[in-house]
PDB file of N, CA and C in Angstrom:
ATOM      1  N   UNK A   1     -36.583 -21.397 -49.985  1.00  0.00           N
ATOM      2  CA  UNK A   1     -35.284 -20.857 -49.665  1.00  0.00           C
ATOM      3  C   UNK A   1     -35.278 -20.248 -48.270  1.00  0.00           C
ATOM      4  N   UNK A   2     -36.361 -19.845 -47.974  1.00  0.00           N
ATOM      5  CA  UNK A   2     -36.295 -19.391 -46.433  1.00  0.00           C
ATOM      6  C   UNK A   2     -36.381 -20.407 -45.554  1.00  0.00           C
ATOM      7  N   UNK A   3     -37.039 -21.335 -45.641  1.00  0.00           N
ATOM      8  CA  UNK A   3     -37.019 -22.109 -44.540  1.00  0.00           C
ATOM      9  C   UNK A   3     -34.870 -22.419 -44.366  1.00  0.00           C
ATOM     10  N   UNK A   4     -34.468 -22.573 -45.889  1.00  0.00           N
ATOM     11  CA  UNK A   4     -33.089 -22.958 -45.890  1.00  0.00           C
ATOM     12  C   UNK A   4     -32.241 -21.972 -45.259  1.00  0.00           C
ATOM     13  N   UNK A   5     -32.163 -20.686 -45.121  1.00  0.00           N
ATOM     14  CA  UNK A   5     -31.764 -19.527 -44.253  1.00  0.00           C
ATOM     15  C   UNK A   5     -31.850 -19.997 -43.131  1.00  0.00           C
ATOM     16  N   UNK A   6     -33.282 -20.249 -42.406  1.00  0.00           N
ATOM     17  CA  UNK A   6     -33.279 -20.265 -40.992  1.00  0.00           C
ATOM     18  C   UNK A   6     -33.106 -21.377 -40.176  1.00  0.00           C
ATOM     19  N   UNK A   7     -32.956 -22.708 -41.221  1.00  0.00           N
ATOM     20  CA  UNK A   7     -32.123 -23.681 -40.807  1.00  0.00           C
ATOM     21  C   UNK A   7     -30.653 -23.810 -40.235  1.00  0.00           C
ATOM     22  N   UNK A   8     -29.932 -22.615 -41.451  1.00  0.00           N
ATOM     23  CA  UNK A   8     -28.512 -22.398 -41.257  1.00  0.00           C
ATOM     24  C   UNK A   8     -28.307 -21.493 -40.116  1.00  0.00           C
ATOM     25  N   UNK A   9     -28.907 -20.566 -40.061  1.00  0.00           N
ATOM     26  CA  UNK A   9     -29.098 -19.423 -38.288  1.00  0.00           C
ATOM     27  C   UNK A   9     -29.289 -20.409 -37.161  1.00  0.00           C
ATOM     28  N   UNK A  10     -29.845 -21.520 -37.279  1.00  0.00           N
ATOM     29  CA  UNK A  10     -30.279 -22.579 -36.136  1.00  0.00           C
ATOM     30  C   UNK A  10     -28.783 -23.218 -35.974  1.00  0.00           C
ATOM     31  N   UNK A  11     -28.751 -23.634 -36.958  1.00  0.00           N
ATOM     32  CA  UNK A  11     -27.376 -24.467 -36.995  1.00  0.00           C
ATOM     33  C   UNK A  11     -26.219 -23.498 -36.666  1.00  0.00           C
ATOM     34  N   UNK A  12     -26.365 -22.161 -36.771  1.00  0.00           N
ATOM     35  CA  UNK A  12     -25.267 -21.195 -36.779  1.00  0.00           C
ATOM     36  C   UNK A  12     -24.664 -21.124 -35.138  1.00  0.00           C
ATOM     37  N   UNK A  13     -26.199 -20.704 -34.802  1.00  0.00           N
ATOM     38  CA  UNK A  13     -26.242 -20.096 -33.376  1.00  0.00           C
ATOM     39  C   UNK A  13     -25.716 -21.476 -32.489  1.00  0.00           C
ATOM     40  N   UNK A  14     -26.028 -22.477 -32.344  1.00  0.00           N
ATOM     41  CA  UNK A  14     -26.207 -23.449 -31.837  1.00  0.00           C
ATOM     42  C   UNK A  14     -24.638 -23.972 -31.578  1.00  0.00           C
ATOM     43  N   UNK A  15     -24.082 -24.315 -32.654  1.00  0.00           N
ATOM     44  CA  UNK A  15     -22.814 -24.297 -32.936  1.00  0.00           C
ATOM     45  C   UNK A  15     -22.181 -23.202 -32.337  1.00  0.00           C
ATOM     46  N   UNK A  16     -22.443 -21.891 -32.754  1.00  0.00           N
ATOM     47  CA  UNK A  16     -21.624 -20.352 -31.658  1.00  0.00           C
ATOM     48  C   UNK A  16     -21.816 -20.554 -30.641  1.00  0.00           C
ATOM     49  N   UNK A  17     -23.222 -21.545 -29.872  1.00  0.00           N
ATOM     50  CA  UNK A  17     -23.432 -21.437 -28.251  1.00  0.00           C
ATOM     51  C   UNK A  17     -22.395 -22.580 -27.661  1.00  0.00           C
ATOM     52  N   UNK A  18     -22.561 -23.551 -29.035  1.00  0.00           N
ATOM     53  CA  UNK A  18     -21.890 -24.866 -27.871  1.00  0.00           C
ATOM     54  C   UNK A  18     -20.151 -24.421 -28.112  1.00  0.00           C
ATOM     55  N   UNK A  19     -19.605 -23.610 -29.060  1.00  0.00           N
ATOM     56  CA  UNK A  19     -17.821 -23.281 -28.625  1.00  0.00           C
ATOM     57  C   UNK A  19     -17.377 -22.480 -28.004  1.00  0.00           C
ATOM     58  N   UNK A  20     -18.592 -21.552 -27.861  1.00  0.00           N
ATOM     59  CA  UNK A  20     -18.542 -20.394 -26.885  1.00  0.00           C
ATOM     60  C   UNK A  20     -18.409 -20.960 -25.515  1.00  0.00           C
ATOM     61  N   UNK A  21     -19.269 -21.721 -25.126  1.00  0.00           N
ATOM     62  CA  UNK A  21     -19.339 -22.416 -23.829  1.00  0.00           C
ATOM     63  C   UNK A  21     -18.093 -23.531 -23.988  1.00  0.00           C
ATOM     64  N   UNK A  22     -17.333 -24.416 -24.471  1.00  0.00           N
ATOM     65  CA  UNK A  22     -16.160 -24.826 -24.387  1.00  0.00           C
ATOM     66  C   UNK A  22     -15.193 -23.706 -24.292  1.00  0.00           C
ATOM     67  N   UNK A  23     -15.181 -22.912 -24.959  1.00  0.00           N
ATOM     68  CA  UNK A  23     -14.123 -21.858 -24.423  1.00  0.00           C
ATOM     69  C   UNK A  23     -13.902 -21.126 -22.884  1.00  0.00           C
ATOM     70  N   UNK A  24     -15.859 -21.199 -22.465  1.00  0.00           N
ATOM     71  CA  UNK A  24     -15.283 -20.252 -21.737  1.00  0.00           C
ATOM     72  C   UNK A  24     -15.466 -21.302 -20.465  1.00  0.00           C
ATOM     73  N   UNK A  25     -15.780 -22.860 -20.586  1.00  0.00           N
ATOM     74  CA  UNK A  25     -15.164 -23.460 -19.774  1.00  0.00           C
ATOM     75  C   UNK A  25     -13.816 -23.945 -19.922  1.00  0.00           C
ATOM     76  N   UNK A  26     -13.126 -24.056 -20.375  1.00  0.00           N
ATOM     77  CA  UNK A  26     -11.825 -24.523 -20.974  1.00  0.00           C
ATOM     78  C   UNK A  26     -11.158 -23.476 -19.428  1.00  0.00           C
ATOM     79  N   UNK A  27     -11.278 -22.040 -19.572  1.00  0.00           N
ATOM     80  CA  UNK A  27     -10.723 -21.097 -19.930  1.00  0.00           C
ATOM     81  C   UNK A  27     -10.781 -20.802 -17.832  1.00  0.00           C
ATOM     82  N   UNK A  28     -12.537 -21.343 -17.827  1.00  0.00           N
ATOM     83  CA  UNK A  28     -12.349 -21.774 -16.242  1.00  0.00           C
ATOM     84  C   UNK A  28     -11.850 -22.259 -15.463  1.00  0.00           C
ATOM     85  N   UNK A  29     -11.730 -23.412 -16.748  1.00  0.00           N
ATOM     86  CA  UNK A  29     -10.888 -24.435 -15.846  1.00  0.00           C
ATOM     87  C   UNK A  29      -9.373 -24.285 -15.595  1.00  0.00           C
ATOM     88  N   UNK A  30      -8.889 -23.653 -16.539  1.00  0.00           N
ATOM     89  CA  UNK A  30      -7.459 -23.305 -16.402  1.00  0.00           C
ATOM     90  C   UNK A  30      -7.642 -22.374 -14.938  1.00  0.00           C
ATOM     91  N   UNK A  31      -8.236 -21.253 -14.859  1.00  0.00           N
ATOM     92  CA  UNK A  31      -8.000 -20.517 -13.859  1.00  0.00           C
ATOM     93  C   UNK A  31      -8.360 -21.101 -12.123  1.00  0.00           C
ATOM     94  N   UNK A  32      -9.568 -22.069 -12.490  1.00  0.00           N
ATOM     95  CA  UNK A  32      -9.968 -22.861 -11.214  1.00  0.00           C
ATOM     96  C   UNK A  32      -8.634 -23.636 -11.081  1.00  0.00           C
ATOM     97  N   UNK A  33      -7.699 -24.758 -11.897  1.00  0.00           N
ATOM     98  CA  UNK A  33      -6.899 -25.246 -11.998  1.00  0.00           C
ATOM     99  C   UNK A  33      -5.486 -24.244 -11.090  1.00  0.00           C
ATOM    100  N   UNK A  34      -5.676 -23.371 -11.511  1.00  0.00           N
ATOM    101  CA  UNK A  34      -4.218 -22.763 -11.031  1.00  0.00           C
ATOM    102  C   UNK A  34      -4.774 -22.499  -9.444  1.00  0.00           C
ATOM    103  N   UNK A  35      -6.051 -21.864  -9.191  1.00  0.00           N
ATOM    104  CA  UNK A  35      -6.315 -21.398  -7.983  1.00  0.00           C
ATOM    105  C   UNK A  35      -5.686 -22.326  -6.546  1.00  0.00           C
ATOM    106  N   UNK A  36      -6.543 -23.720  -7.794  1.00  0.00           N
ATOM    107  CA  UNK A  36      -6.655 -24.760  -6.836  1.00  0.00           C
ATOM    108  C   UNK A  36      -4.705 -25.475  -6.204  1.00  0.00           C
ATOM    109  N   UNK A  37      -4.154 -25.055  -7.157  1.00  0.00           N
ATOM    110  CA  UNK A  37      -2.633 -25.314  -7.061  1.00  0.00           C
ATOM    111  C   UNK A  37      -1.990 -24.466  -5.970  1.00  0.00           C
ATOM    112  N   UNK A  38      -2.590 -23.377  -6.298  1.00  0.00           N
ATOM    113  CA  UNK A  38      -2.134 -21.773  -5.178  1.00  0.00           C
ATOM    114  C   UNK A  38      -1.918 -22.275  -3.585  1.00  0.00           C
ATOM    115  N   UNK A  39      -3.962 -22.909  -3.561  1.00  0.00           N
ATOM    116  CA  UNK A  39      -4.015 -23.174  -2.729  1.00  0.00           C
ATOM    117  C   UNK A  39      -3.008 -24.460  -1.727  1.00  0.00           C
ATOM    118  N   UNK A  40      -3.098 -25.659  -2.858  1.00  0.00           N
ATOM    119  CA  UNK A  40      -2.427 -26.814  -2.786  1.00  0.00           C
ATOM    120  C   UNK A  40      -0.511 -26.253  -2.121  1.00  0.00           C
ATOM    121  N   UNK A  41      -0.141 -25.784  -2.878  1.00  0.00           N
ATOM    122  CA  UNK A  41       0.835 -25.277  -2.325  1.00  0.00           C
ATOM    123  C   UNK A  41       1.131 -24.602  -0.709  1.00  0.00           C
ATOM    124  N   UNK A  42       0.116 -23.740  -0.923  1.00  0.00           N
ATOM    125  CA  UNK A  42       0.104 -22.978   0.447  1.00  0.00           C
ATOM    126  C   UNK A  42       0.175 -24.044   1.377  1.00  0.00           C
ATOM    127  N   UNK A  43      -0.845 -25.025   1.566  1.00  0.00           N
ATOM    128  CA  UNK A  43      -1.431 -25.850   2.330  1.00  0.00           C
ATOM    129  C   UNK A  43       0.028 -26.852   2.618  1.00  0.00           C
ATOM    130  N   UNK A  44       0.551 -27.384   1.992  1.00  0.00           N
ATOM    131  CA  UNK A  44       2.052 -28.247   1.729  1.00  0.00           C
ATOM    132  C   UNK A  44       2.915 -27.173   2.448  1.00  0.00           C
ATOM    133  N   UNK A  45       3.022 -25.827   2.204  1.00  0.00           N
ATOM    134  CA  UNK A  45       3.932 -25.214   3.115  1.00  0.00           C
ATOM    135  C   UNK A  45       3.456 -24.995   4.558  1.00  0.00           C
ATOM    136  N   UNK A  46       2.291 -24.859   4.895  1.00  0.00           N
ATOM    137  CA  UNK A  46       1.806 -25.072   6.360  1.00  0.00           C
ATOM    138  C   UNK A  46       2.282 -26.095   6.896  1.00  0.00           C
ATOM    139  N   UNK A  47       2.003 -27.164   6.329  1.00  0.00           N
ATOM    140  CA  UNK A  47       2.224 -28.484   6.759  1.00  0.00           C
ATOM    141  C   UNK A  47       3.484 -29.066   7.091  1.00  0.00           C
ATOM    142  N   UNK A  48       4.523 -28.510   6.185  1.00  0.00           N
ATOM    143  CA  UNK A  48       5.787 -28.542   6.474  1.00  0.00           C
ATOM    144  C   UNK A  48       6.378 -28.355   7.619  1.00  0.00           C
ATOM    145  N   UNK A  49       5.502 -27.173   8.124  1.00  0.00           N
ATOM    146  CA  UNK A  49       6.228 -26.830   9.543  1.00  0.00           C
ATOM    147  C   UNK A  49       6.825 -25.484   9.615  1.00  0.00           C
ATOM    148  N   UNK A  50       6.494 -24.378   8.058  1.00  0.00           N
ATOM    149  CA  UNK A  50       7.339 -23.379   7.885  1.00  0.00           C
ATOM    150  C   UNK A  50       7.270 -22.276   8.934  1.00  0.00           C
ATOM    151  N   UNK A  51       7.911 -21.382   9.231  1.00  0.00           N
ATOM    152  CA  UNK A  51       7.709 -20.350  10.417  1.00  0.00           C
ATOM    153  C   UNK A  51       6.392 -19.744   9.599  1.00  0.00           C
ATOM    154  N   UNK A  52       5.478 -19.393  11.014  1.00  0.00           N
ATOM    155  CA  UNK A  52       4.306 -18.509  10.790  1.00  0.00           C
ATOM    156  C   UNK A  52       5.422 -16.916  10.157  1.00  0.00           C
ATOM    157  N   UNK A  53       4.540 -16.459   9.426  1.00  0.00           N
ATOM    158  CA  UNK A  53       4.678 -15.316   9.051  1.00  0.00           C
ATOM    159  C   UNK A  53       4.551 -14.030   9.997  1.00  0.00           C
ATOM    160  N   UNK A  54       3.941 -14.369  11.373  1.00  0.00           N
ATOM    161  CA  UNK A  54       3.287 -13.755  12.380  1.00  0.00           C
ATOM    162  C   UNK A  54       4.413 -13.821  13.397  1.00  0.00           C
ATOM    163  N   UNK A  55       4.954 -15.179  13.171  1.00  0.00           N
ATOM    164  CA  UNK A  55       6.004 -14.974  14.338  1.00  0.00           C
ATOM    165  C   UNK A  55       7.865 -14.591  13.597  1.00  0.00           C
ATOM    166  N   UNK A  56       7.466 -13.798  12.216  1.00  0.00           N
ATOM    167  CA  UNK A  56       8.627 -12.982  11.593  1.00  0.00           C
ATOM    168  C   UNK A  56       9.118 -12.136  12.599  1.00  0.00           C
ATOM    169  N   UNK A  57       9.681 -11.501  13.400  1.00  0.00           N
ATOM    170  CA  UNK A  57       9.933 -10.500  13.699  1.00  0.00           C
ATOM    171  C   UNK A  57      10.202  -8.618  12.792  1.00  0.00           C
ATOM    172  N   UNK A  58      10.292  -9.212  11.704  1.00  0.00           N
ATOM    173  CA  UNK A  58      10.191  -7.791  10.941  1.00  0.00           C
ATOM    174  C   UNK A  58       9.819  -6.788  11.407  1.00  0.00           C
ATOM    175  N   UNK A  59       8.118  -7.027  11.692  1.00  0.00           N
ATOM    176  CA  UNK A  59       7.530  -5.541  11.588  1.00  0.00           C
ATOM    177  C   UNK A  59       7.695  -5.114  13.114  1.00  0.00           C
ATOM    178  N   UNK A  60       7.890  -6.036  14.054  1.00  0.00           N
ATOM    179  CA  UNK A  60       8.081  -5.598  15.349  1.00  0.00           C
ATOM    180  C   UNK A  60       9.543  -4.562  15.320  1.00  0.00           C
ATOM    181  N   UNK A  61      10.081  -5.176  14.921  1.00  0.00           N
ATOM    182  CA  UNK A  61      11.652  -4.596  15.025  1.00  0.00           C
ATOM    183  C   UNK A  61      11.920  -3.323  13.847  1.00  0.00           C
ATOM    184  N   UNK A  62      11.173  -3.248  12.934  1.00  0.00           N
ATOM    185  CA  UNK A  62      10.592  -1.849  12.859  1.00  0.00           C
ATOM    186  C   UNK A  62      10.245  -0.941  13.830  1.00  0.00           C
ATOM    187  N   UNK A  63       9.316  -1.558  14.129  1.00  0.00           N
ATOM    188  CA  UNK A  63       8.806  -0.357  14.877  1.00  0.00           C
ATOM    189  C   UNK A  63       9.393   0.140  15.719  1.00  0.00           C
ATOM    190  N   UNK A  64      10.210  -0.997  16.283  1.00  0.00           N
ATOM    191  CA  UNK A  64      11.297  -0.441  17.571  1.00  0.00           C
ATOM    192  C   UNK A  64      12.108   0.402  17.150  1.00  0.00           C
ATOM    193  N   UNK A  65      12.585   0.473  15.831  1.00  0.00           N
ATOM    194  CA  UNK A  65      13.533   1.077  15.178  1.00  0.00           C
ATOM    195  C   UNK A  65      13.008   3.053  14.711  1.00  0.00           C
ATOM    196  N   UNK A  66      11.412   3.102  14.724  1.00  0.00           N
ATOM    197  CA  UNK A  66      10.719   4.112  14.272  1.00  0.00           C
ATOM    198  C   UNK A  66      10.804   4.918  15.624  1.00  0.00           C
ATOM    199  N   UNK A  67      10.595   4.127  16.686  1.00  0.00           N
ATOM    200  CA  UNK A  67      10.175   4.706  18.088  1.00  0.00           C
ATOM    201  C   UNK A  67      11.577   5.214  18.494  1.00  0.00           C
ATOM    202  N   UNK A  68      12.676   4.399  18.087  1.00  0.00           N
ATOM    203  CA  UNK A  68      13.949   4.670  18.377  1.00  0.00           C
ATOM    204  C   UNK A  68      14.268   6.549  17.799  1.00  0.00           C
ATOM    205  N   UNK A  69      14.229   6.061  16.856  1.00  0.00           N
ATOM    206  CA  UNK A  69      14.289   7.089  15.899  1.00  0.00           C
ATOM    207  C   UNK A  69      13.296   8.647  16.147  1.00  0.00           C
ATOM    208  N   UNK A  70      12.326   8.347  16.590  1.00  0.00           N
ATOM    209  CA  UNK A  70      11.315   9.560  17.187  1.00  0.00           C
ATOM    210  C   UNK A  70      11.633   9.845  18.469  1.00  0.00           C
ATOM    211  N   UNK A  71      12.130   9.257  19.275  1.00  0.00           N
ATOM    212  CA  UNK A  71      12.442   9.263  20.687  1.00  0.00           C
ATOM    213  C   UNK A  71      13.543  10.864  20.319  1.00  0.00           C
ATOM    214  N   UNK A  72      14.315  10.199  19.562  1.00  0.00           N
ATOM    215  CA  UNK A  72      15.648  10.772  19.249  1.00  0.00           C
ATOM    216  C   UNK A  72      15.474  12.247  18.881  1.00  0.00           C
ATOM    217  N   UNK A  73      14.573  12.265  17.765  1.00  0.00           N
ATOM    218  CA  UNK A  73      14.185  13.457  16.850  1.00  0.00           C
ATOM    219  C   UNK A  73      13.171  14.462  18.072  1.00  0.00           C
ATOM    220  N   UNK A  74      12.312  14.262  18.892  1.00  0.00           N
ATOM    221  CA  UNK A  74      11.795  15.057  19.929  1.00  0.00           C
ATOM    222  C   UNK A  74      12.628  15.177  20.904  1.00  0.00           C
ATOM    223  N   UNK A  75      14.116  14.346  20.953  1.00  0.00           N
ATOM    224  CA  UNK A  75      15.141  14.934  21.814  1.00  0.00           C
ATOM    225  C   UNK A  75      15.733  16.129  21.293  1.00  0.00           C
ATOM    226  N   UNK A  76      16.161  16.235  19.989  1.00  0.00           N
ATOM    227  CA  UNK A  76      16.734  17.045  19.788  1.00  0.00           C
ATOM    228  C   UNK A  76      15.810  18.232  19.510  1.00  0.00           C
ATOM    229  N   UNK A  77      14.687  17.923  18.933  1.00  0.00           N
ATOM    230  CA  UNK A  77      13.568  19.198  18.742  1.00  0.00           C
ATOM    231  C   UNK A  77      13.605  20.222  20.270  1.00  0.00           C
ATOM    232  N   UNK A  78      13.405  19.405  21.553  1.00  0.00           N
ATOM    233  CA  UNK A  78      13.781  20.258  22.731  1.00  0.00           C
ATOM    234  C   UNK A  78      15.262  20.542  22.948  1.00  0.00           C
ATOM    235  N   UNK A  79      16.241  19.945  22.566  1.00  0.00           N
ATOM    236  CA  UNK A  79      17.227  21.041  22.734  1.00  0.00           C
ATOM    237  C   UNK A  79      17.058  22.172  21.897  1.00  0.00           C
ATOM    238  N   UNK A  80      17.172  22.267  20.597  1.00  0.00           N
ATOM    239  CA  UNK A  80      17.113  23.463  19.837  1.00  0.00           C
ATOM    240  C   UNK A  80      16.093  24.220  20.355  1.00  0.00           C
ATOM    241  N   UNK A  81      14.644  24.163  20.824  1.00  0.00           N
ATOM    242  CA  UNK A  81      14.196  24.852  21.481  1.00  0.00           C
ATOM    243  C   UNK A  81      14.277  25.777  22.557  1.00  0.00           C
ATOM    244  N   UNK A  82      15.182  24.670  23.681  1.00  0.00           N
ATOM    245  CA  UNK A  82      16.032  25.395  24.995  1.00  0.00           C
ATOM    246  C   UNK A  82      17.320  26.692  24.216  1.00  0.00           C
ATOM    247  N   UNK A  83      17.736  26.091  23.418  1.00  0.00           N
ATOM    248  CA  UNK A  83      18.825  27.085  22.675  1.00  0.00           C
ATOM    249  C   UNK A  83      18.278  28.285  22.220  1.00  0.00           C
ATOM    250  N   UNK A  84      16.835  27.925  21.685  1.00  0.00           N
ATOM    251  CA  UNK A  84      16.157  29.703  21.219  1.00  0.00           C
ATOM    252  C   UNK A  84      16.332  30.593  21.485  1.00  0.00           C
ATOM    253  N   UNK A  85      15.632  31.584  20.889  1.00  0.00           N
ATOM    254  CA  UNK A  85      15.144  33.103  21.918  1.00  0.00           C
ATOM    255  C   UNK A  85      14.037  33.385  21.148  1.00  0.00           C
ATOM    256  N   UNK A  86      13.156  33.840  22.414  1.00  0.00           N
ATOM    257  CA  UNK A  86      11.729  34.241  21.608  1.00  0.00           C
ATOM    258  C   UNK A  86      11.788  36.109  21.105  1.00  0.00           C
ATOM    259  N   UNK A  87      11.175  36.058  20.218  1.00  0.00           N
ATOM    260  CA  UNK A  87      10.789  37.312  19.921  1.00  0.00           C
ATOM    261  C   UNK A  87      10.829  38.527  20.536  1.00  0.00           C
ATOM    262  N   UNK A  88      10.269  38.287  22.173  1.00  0.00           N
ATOM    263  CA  UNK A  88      10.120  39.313  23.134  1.00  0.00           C
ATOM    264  C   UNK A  88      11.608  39.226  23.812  1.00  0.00           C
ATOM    265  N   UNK A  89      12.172  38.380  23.853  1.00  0.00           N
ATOM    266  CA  UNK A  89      13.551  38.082  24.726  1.00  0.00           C
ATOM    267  C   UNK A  89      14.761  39.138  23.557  1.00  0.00           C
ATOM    268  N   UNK A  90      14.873  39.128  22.316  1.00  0.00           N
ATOM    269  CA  UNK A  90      15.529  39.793  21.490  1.00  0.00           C
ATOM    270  C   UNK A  90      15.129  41.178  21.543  1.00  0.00           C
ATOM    271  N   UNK A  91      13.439  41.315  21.577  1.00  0.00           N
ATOM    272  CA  UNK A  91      13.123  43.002  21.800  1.00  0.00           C
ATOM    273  C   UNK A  91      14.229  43.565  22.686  1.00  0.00           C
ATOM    274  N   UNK A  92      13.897  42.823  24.154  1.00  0.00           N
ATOM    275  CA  UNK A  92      14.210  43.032  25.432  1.00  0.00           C
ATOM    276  C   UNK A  92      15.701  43.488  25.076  1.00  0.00           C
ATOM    277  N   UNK A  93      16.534  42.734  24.595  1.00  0.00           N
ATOM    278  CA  UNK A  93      17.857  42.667  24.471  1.00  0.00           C
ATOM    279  C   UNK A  93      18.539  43.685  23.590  1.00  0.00           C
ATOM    280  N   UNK A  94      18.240  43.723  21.958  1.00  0.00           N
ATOM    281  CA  UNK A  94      18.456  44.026  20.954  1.00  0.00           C
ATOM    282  C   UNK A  94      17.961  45.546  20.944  1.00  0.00           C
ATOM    283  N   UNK A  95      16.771  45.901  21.464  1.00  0.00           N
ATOM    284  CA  UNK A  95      15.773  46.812  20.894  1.00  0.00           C
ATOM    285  C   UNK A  95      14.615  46.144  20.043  1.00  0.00           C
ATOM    286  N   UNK A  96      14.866  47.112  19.196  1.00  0.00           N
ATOM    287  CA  UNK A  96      13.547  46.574  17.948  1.00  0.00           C
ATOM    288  C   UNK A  96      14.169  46.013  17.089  1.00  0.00           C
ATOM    289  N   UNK A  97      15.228  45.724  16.784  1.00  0.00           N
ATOM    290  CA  UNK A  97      16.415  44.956  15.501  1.00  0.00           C
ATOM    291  C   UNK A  97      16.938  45.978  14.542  1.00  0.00           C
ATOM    292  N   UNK A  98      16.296  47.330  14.470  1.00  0.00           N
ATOM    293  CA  UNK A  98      17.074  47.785  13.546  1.00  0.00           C
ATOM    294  C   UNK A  98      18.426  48.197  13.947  1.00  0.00           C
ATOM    295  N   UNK A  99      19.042  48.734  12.768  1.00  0.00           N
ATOM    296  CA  UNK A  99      20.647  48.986  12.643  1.00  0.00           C
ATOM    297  C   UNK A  99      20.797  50.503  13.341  1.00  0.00           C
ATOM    298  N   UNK A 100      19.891  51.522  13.084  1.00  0.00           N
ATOM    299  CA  UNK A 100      20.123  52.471  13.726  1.00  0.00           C
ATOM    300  C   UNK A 100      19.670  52.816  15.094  1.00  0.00           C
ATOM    301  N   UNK A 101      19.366  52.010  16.200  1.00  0.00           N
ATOM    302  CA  UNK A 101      19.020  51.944  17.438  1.00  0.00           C
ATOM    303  C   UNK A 101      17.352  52.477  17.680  1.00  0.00           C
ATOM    304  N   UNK A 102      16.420  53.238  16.762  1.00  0.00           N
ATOM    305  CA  UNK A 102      15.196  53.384  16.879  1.00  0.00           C
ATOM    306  C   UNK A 102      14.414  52.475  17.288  1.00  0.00           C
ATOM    307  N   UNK A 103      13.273  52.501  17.865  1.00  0.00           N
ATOM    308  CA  UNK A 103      12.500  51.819  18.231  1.00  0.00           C
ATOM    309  C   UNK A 103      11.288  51.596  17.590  1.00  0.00           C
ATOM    310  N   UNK A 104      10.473  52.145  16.406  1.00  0.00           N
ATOM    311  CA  UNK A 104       9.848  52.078  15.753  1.00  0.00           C
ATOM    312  C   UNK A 104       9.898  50.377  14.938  1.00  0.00           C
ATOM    313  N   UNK A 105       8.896  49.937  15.095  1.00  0.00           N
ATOM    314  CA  UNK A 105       8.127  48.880  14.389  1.00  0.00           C
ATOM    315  C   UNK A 105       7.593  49.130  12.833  1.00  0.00           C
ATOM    316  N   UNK A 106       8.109  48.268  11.964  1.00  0.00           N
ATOM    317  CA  UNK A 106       7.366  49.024  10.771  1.00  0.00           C
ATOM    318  C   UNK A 106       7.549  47.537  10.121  1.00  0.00           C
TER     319      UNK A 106
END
């Protein structure tokens, strides 16, 4: 009876190795299959003649649009600046800020 056990483990394993390995080529091949399509495609749209992606203008014209936009925002950051008054310019003027004209800091 033992030899009949380890006949069936032979036969078991053997059988688990060889569907295991159809599966997990099957399973390759589907994914090599699609890769290879990815590629196939890409390659058919090169060929076509489609605009490079490089010569999009998008991201250029972004940026022109960012620089535009910052140009703008450090314009106005120096006006509101010119409009200020510093700290010492209000002493000078004001006093010390309080309501009853003292000069004490607290």
């Amino acid at each position: 009876m033992s030899w009949y056990q380890s006949l069936i483990s032979i036969i078991s394993a053997v059988l688990g190795g060889f569907i295991g390995g159809w599966v997990v080529a099957y399973r390759m091949g589907r994914w090599r299959q699609s890769v290879e399509d990815r590629i196939e495609r890409v390659q058919n749209r090169l060929s076509s003649g489609d605009q490079a992606l490089s010569d999009v203008p998008v991201i250029s014209t972004r940026l022109d649009v960012l620089f535009d936009e910052l140009h703008a925002l450090r314009k106005e950051i120096r006006q509101a600046r010119s409009e200020s008054v510093t700290h010492e310019e209000c002493d000078r003027r004001h006093g010390s800020g309080s309501a009853d004209g003292d000069n004490d800091r607290s």
